[in-house]
C-alpha atoms as a PDB file:
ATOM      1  CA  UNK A   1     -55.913  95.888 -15.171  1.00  0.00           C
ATOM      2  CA  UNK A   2     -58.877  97.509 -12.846  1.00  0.00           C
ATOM      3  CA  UNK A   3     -58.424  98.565  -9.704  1.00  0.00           C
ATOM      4  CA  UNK A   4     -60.151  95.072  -7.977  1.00  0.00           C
ATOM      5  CA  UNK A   5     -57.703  92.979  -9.869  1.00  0.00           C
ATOM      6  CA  UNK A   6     -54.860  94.844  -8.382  1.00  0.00           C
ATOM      7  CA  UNK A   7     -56.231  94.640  -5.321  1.00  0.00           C
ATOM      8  CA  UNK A   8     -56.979  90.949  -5.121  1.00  0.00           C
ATOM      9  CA  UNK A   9     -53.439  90.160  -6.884  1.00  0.00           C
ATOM     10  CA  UNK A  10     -51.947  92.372  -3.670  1.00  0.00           C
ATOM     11  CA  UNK A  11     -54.190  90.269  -1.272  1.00  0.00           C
ATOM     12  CA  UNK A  12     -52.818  87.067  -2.935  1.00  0.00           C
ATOM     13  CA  UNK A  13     -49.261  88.174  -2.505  1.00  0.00           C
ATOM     14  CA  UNK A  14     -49.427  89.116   1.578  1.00  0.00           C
ATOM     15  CA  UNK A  15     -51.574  86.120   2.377  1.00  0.00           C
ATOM     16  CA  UNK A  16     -48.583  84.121   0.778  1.00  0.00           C
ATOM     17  CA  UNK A  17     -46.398  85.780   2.270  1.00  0.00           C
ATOM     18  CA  UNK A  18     -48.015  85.738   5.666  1.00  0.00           C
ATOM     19  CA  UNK A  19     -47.754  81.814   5.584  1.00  0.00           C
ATOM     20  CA  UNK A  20     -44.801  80.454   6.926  1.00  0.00           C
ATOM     21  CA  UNK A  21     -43.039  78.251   4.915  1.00  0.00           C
ATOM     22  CA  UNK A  22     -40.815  75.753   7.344  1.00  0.00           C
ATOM     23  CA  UNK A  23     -41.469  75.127  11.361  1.00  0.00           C
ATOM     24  CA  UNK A  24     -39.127  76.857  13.554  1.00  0.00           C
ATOM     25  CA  UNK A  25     -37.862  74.791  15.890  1.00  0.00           C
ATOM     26  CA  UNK A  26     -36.223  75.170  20.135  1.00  0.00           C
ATOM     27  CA  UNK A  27     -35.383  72.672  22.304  1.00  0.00           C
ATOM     28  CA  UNK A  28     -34.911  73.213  25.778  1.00  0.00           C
ATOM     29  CA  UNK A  29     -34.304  71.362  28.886  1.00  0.00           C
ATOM     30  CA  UNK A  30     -36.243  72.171  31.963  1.00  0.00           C
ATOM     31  CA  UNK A  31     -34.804  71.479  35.565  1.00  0.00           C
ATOM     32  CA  UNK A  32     -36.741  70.083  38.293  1.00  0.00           C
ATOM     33  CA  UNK A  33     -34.768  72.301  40.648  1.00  0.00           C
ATOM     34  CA  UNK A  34     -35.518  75.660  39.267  1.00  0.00           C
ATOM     35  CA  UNK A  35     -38.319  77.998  41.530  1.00  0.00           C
ATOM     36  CA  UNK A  36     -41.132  79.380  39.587  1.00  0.00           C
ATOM     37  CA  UNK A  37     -39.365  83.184  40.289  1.00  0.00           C
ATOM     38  CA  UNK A  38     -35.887  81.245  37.961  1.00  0.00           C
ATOM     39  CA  UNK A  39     -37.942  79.400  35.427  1.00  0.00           C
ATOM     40  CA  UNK A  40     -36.604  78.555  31.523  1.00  0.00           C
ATOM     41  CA  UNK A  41     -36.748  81.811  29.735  1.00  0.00           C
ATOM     42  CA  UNK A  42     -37.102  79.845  26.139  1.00  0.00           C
ATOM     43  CA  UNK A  43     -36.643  83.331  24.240  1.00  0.00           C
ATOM     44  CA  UNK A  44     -39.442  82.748  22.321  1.00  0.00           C
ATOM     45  CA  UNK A  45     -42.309  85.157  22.429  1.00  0.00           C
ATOM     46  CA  UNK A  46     -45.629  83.872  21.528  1.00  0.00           C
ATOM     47  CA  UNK A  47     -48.012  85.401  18.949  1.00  0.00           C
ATOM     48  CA  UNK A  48     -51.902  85.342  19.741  1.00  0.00           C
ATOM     49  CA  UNK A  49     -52.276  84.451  15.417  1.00  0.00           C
ATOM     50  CA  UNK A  50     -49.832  81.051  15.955  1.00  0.00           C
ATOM     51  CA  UNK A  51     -50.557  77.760  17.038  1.00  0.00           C
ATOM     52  CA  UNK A  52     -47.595  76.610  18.975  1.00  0.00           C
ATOM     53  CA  UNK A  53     -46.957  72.517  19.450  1.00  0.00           C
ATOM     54  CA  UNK A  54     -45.004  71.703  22.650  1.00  0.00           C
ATOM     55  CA  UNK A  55     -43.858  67.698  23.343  1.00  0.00           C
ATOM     56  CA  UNK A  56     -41.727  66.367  25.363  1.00  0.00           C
ATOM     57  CA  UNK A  57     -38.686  64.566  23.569  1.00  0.00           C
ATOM     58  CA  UNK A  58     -38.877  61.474  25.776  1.00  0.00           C
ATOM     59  CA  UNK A  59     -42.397  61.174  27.334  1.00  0.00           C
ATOM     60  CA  UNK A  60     -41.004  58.165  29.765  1.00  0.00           C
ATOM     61  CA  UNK A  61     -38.007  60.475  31.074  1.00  0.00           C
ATOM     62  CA  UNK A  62     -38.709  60.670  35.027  1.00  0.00           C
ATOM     63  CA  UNK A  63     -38.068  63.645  37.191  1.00  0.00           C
ATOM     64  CA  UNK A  64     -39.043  63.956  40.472  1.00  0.00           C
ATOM     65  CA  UNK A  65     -40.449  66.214  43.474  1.00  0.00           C
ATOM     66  CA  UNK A  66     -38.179  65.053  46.262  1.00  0.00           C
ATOM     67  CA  UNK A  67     -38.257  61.443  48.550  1.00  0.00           C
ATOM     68  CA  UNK A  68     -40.531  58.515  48.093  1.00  0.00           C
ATOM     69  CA  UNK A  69     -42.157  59.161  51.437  1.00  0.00           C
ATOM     70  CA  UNK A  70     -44.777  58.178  52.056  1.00  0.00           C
ATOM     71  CA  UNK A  71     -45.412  57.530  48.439  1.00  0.00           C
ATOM     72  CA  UNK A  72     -43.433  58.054  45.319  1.00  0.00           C
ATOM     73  CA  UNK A  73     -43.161  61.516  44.147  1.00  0.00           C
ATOM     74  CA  UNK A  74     -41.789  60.223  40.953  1.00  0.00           C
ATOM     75  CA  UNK A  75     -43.328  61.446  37.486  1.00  0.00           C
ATOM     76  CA  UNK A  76     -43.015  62.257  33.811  1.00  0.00           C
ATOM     77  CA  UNK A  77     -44.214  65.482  32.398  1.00  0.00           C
ATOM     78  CA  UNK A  78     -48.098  65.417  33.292  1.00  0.00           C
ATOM     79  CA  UNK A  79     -46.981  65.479  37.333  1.00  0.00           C
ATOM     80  CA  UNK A  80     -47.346  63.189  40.034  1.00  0.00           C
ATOM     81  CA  UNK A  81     -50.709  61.310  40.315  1.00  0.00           C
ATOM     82  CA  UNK A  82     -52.916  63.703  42.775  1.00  0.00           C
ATOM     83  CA  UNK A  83     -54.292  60.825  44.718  1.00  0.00           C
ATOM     84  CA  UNK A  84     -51.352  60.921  46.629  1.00  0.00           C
ATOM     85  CA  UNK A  85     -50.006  64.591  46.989  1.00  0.00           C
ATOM     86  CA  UNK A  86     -53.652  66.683  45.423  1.00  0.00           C
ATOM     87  CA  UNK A  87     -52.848  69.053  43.271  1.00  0.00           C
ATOM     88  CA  UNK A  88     -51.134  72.508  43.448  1.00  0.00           C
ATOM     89  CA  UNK A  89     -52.591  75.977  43.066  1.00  0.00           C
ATOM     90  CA  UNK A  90     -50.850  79.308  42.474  1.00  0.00           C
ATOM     91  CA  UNK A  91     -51.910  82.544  40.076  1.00  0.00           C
ATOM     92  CA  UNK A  92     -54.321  81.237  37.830  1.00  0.00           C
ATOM     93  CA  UNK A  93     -53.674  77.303  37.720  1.00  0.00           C
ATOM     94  CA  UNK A  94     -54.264  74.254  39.524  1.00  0.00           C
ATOM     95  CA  UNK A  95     -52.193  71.200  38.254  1.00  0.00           C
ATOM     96  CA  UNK A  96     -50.864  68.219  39.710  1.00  0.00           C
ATOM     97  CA  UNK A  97     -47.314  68.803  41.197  1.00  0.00           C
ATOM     98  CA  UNK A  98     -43.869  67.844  39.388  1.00  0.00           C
ATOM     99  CA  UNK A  99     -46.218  68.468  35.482  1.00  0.00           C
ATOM    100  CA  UNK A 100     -44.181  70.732  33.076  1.00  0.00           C
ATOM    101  CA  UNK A 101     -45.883  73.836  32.733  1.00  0.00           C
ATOM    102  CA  UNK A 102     -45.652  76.808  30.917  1.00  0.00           C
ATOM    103  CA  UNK A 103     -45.997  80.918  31.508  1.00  0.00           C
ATOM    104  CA  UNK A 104     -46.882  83.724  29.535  1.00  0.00           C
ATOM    105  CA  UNK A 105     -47.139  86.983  31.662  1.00  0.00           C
ATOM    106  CA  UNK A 106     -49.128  85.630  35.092  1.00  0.00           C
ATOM    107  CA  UNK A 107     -50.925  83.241  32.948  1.00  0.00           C
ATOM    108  CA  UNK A 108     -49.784  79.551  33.571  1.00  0.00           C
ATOM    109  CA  UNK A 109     -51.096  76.329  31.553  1.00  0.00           C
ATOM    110  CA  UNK A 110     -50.497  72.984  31.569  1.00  0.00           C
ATOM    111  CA  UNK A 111     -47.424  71.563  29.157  1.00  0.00           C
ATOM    112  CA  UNK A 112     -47.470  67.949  30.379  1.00  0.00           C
ATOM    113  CA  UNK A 113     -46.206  65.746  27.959  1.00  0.00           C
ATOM    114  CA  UNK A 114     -47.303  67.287  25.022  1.00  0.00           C
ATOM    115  CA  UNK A 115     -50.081  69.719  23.634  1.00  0.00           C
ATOM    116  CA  UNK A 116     -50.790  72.554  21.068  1.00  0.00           C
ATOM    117  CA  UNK A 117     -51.380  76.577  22.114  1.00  0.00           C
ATOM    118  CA  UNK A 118     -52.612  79.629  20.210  1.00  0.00           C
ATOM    119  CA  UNK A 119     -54.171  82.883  21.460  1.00  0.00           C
ATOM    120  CA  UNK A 120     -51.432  83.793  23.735  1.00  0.00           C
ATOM    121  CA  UNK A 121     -48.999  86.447  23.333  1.00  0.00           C
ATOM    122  CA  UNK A 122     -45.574  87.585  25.211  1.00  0.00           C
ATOM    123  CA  UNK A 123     -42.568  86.512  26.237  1.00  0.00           C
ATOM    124  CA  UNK A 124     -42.575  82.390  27.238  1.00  0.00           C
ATOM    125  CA  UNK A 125     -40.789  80.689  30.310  1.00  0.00           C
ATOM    126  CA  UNK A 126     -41.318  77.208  31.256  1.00  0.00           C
ATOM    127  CA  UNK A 127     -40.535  75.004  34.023  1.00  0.00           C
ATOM    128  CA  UNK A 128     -41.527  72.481  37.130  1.00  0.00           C
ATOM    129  CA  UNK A 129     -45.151  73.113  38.460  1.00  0.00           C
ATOM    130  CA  UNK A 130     -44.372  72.553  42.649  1.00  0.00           C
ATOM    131  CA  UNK A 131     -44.387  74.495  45.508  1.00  0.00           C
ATOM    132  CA  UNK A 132     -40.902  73.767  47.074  1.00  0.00           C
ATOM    133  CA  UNK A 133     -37.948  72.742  45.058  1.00  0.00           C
ATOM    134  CA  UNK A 134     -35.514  72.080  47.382  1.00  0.00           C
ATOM    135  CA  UNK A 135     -34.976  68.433  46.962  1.00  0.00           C
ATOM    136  CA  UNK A 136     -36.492  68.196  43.556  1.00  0.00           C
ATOM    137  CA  UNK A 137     -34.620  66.524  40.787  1.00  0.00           C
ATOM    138  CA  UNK A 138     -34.518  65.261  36.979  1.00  0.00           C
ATOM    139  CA  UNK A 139     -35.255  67.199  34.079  1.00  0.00           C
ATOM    140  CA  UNK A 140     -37.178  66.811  30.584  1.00  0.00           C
ATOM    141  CA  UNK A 141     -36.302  68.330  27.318  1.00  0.00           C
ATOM    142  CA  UNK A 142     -39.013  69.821  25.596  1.00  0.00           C
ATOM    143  CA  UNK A 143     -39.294  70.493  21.987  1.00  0.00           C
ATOM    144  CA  UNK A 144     -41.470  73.576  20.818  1.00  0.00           C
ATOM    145  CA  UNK A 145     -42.259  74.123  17.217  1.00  0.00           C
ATOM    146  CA  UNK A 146     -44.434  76.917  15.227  1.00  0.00           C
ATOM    147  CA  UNK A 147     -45.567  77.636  11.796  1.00  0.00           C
ATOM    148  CA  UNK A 148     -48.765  76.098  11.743  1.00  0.00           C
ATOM    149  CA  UNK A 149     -50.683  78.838   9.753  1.00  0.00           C
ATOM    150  CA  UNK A 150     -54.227  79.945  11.580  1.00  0.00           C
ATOM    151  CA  UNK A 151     -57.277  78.090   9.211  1.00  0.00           C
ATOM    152  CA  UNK A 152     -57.925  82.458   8.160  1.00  0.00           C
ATOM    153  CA  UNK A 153     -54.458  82.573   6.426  1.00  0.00           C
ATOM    154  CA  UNK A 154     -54.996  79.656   4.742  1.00  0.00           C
ATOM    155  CA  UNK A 155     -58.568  80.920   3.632  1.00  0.00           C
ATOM    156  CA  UNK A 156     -56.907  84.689   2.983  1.00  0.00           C
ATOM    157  CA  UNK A 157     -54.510  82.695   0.467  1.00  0.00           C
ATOM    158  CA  UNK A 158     -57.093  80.428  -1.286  1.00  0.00           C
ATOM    159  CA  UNK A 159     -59.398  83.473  -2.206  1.00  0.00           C
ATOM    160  CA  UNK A 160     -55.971  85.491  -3.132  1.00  0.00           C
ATOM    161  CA  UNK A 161     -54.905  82.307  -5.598  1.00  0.00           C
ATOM    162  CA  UNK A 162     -58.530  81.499  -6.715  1.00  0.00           C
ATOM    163  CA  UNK A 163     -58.543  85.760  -7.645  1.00  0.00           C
ATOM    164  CA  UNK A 164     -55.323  85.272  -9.308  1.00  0.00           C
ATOM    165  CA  UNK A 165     -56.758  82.215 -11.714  1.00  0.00           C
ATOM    166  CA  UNK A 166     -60.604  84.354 -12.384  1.00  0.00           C
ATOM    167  CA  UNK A 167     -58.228  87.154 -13.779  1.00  0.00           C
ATOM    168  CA  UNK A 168     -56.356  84.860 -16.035  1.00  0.00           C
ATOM    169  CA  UNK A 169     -59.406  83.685 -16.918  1.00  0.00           C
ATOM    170  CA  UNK A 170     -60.807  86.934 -18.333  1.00  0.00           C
ATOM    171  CA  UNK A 171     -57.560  87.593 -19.966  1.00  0.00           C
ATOM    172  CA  UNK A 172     -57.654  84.804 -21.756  1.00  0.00           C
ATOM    173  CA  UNK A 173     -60.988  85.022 -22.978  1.00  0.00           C
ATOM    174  CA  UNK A 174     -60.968  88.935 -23.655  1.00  0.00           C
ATOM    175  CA  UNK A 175     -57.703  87.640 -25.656  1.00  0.00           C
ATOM    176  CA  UNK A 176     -54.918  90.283 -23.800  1.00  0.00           C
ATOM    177  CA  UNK A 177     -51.451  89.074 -22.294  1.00  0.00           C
ATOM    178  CA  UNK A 178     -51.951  87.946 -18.152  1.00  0.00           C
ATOM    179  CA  UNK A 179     -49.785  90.939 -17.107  1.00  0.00           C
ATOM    180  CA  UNK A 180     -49.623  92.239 -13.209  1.00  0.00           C
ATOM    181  CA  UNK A 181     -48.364  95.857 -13.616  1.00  0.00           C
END
């Protein structure tokens, strides 16, 4: 075997290995009632290379920012409707108050009821996007799942399998065993 087959056979075996083979899965129920300084550590550190999917379990659960006065401060994950309260603003987000958000570092973005991250790394802590949580309450439970492989490890695989089959190829037709080593 020359040296490029070896190599592409090697490149075949880490991109396959690099792929993930089953979702890893956390659930984790985030509090109205907890300050932004005492959010959800979810013990889950992101990787900038994986696509993370967050939803909420129950999309219809309510949770809420505090008394119905003068309008209802009641919402589901994606926050109270800003025509009545505007919207909150701290570090680097503005989002309507009582939506589900999510932190990485001093980055914030929006959760809501459901959406899909990559390109963010470090340590992950979620919780209830509002700027006093004194008489907040309800929770939501949130279900975060990974292992969706970036679209380069699925190309770094296909070129390592397609390698793989042109070898056995030329083996067969130069008539000597397929052999790795």
């Amino acid at each position: 075997m020359n040296k490029l087959s070896r190599l592409v056979a090697l490149g075949a075996l880490a991109a396959s290995l690099a792929v993930p083979m089953s979702a890893a899965n956390a659930s984790i129920v985030v509090s109205a009632t907890n300050d932004i300084s005492s959010w959800i550590d979810t013990g889950i550190t992101l990787n900038a290379g994986t696509t993370y999917n967050f939803s909420v379990i129950d999309p219809a659960t309510i949770w809420s920012a505090g008394s119905d006065d003068p309008s209802t401060r009641k919402s589901n994950a994606n926050g109270i409707d800003p025509s009545f309260y505007g919207q909150f603003a701290f570090g680097d987000l503005t989002a309507n108050y009582g939506t589900l958000v999510g932190q990485v570092g001093s980055h914030f973005f929006v959760i809501g009821t459901g959406t899909s991250l990559s390109g963010l790394s470090g340590q992950l802590k979620v919780g209830y996007w509002d700027s006093f949580y004194g008489d907040n309450s309800g929770s939501q439970s949130l279900e975060i799942t990974t292992a969706i492989p970036e679209t380069s490890t699925w190309a770094m695989m296909l070129l390592g399998f397609a390698g793989i089959g042109f070898m056995g190829y030329r083996r067969a037709r130069s008539g000597s065993p397929f052999r790795l080593a």
